[in-house]
N, C-alpha and C. Protein backbone atom coordinates (compact mmCIF):
# COMPACT_ATOMS: atom_id res chain seq x y z
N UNK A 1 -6.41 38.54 49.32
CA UNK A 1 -5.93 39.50 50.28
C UNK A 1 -4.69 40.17 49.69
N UNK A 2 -4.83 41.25 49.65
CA UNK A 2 -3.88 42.22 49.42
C UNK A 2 -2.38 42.95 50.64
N UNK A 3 -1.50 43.16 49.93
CA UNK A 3 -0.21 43.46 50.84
C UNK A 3 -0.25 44.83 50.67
N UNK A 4 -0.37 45.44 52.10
CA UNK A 4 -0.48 46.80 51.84
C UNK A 4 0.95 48.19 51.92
N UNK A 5 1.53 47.94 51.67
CA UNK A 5 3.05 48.76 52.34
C UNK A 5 2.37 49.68 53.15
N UNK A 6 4.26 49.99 53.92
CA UNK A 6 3.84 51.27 54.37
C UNK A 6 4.07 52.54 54.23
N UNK A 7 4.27 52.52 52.56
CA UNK A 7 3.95 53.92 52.17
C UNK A 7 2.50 54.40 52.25
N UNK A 8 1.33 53.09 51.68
CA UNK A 8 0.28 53.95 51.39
C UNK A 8 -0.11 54.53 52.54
N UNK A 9 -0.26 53.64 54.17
CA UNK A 9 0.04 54.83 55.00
C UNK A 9 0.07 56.10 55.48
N UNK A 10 0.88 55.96 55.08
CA UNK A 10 2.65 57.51 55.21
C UNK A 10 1.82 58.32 54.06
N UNK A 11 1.82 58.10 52.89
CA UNK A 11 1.13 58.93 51.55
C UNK A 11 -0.01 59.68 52.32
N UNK A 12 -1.01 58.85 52.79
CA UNK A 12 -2.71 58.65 53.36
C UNK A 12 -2.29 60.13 54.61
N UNK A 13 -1.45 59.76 55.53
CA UNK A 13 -1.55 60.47 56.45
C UNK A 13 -1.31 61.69 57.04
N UNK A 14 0.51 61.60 56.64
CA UNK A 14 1.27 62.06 56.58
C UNK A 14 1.02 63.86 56.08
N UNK A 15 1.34 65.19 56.68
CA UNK A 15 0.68 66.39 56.07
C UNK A 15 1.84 67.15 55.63
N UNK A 16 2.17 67.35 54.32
CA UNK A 16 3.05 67.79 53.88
C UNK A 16 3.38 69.17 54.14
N UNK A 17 4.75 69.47 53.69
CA UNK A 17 5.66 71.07 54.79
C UNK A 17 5.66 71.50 53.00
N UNK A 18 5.30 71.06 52.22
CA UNK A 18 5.09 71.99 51.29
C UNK A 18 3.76 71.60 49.88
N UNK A 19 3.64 72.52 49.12
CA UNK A 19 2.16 72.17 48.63
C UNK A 19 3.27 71.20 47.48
N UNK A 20 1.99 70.02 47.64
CA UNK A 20 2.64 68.71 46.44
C UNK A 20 2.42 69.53 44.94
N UNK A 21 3.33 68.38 44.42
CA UNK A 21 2.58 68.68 42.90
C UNK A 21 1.74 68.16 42.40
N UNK A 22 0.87 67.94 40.94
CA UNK A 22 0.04 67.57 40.26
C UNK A 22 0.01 65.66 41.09
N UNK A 23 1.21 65.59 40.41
CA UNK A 23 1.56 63.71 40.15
C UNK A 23 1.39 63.40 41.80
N UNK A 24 2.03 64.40 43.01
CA UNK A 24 1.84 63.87 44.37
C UNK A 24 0.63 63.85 44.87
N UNK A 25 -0.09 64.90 44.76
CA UNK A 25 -1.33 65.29 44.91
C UNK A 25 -1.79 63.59 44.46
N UNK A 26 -1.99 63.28 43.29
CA UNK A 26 -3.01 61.93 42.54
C UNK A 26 -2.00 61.02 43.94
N UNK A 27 -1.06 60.54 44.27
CA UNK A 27 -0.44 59.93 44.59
C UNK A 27 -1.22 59.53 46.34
N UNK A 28 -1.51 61.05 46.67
CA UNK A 28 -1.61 60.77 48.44
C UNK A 28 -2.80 60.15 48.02
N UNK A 29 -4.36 61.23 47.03
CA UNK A 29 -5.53 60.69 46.96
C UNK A 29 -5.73 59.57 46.78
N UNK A 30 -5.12 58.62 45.96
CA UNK A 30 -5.09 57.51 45.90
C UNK A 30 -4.53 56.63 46.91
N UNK A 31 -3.59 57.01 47.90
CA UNK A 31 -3.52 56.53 49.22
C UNK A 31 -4.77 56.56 50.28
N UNK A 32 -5.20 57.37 49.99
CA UNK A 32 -6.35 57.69 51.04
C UNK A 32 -7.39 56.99 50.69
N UNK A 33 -7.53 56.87 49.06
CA UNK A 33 -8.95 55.74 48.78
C UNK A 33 -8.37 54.20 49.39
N UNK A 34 -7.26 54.08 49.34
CA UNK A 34 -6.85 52.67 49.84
C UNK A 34 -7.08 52.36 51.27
N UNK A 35 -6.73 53.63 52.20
CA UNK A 35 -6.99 53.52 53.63
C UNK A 35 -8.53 52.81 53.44
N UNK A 36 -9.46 54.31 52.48
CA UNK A 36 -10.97 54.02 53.21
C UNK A 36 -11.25 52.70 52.52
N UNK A 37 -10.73 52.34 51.84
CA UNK A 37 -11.21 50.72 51.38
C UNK A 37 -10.82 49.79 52.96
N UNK A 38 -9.60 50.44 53.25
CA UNK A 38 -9.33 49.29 54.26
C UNK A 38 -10.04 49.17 55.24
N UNK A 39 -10.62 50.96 55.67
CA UNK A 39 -11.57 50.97 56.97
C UNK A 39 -12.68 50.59 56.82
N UNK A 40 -13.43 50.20 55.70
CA UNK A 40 -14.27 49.45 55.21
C UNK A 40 -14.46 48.39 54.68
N UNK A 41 -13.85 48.00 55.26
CA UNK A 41 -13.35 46.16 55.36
C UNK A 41 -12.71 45.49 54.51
N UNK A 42 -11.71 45.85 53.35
CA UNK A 42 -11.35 45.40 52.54
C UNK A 42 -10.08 44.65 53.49
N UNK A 43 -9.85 43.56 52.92
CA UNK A 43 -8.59 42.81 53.75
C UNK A 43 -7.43 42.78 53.40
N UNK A 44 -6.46 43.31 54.21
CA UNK A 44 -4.91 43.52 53.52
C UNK A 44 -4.04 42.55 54.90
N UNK A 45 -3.27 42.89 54.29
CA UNK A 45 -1.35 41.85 55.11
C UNK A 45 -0.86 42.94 55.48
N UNK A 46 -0.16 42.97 56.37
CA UNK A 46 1.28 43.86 56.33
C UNK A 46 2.46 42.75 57.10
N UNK A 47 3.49 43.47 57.41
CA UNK A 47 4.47 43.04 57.64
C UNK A 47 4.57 43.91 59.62
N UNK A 48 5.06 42.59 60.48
CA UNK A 48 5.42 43.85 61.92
C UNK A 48 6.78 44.48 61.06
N UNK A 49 7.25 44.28 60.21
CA UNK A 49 8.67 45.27 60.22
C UNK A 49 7.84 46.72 59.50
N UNK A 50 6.53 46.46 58.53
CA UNK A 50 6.09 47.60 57.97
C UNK A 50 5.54 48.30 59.16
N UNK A 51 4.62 47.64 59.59
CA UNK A 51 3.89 47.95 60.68
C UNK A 51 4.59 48.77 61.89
N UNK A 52 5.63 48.52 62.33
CA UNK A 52 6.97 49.50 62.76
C UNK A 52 6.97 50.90 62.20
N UNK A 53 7.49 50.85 60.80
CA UNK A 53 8.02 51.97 60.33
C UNK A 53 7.13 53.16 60.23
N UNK A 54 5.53 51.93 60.40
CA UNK A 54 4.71 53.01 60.12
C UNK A 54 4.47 54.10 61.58
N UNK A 55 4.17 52.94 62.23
CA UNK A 55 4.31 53.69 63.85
C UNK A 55 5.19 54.74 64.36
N UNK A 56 6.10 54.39 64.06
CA UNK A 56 7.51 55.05 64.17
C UNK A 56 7.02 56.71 63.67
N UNK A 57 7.24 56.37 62.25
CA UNK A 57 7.09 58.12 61.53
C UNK A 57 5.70 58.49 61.59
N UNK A 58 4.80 58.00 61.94
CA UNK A 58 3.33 58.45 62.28
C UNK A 58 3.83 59.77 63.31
N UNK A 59 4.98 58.98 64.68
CA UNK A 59 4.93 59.14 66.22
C UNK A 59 6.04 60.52 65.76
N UNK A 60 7.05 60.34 64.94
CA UNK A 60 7.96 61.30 64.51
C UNK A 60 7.22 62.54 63.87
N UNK A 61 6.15 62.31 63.21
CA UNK A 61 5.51 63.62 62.76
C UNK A 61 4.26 64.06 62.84
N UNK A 62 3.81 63.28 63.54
CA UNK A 62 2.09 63.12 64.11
C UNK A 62 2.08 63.57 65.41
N UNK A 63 2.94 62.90 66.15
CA UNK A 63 2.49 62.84 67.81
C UNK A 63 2.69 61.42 68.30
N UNK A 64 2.55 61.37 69.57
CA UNK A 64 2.81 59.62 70.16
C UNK A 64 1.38 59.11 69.63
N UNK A 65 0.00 60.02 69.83
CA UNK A 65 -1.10 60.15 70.19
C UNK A 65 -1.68 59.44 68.92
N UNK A 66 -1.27 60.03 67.73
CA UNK A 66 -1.94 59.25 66.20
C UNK A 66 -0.99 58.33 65.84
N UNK A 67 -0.07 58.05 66.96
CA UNK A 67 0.99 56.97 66.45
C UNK A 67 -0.04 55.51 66.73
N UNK A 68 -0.70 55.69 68.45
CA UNK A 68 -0.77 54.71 68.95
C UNK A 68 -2.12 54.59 68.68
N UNK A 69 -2.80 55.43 68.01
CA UNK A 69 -4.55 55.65 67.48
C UNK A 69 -4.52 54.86 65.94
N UNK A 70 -3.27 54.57 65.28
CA UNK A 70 -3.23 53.96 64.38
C UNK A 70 -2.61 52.07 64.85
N UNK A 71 -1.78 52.03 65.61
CA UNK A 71 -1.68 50.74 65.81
C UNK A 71 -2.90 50.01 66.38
N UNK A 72 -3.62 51.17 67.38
CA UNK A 72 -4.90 50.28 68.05
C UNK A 72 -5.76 50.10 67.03
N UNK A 73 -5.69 50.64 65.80
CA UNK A 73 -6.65 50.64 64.70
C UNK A 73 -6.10 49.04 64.30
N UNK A 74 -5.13 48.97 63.72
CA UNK A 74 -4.42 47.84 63.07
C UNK A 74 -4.82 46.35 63.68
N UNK A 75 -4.11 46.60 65.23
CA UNK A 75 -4.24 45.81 66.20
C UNK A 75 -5.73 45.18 66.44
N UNK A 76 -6.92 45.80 65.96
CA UNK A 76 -8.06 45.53 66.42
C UNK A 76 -9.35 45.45 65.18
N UNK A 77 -8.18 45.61 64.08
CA UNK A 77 -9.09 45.46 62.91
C UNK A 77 -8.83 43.69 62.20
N UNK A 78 -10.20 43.35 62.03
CA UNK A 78 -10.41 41.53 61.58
C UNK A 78 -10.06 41.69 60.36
N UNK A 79 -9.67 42.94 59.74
CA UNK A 79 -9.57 42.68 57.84
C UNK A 79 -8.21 43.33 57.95
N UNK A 80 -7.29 43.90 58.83
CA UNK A 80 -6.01 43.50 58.66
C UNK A 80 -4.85 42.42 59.54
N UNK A 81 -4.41 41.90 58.61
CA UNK A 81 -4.00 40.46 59.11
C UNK A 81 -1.90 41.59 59.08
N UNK A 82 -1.50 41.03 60.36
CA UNK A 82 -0.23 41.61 60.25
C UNK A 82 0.86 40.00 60.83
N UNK A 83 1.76 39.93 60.07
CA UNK A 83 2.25 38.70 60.02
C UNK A 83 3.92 39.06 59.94
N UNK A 84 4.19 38.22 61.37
CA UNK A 84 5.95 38.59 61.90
C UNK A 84 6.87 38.50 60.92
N UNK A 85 7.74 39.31 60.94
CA UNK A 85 9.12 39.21 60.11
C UNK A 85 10.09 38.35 61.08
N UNK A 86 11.03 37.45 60.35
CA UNK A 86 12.12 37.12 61.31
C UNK A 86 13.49 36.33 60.83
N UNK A 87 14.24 36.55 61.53
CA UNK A 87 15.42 36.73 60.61
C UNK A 87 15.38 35.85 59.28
N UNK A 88 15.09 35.01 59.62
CA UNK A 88 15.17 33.84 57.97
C UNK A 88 14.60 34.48 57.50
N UNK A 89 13.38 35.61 57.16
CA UNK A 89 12.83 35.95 56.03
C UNK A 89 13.85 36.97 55.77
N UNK A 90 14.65 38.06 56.49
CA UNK A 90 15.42 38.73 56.23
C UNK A 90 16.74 37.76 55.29
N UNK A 91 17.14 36.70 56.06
CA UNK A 91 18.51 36.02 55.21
C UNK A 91 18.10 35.63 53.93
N UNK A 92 17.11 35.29 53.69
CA UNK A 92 15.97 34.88 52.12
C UNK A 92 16.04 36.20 51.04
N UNK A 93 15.62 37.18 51.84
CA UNK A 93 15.33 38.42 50.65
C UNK A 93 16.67 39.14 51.09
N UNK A 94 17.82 38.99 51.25
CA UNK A 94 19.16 39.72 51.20
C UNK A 94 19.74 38.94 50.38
N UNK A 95 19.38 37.37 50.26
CA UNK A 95 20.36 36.93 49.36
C UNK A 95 19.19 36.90 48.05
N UNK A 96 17.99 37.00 47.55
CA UNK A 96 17.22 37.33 46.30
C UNK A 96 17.80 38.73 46.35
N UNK A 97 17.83 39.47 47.37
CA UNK A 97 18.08 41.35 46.58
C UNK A 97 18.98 41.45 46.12
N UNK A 98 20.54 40.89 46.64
CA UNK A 98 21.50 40.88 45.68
C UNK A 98 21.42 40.38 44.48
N UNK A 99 21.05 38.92 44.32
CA UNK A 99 20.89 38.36 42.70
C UNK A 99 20.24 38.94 42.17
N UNK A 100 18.85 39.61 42.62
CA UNK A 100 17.76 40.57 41.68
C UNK A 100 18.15 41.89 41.54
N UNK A 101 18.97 42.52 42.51
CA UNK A 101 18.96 44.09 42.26
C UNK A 101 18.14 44.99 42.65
N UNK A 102 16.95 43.66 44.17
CA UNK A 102 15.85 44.36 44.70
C UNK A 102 16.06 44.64 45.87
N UNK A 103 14.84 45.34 46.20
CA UNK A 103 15.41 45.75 47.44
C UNK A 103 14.56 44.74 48.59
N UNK A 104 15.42 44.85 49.66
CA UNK A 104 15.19 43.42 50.27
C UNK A 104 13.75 43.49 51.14
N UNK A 105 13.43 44.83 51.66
CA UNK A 105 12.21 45.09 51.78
C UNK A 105 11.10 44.55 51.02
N UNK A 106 11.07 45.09 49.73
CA UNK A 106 10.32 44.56 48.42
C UNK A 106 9.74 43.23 48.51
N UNK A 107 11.39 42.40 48.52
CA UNK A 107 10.92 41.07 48.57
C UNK A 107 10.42 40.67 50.08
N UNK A 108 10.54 41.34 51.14
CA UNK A 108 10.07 40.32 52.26
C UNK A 108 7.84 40.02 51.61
N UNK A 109 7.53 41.14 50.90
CA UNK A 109 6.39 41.08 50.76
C UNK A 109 5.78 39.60 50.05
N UNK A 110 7.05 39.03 49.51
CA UNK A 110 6.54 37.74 49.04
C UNK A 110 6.71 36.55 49.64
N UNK A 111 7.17 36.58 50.74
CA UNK A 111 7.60 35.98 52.01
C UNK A 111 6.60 35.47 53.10
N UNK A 112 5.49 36.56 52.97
CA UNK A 112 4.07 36.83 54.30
C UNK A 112 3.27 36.15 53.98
């Protein structure tokens, strides 16, 4: 099982206010083959803190409407597994991001 951020997402969905370039262009398409893998049953993780952000800026530049057409997707799909964040995983990857220089997001993915 695979960890899916929530860029690919955001990349997948998201309709850009100006035409991408070459490298963004490959960037969303390849987001979007990841969605249809997912809507076709491939099995991924996320995080509720990803799972948030995604909702969030779906609802910020989508509508409430494809905000909540994507959580009921999430919410009701058997091949994505979404697994709570909570503070100890936050106190874990703040004190690895400082010693690593990562970002603490990054690491909660090894946490799930």
């Amino acid at each position: 099982m695979r960890f899916v951020d929530s860029n690919i997402f955001l990349h997948a969905f998201l309709k850009p206010r100006r035409k991408l370039t070459q490298k963004e262009l490959k960037v969303k398409e390849e987001a979007q083959a990841i969605v249809k893998r997912i809507e076709d049953g491939e099995k991924v993780v996320m995080s509720t803190a990803h799972l948030s952000e995604v909702v969030n800026i779906i609802e910020t530049s989508l509508g409430l409407e494809k905000s909540l057409d994507f959580l009921a997707w999430v919410v009701t799909s058997d091949n994505i597994k979404v697994y709570s964040v909570g503070l100890s995983h936050y106190e874990t990857a703040l004190s690895l991001a400082k010693e690593y220089g990562i970002s603490a997001t990054t690491l909660l993915h090894t946490y799930l």
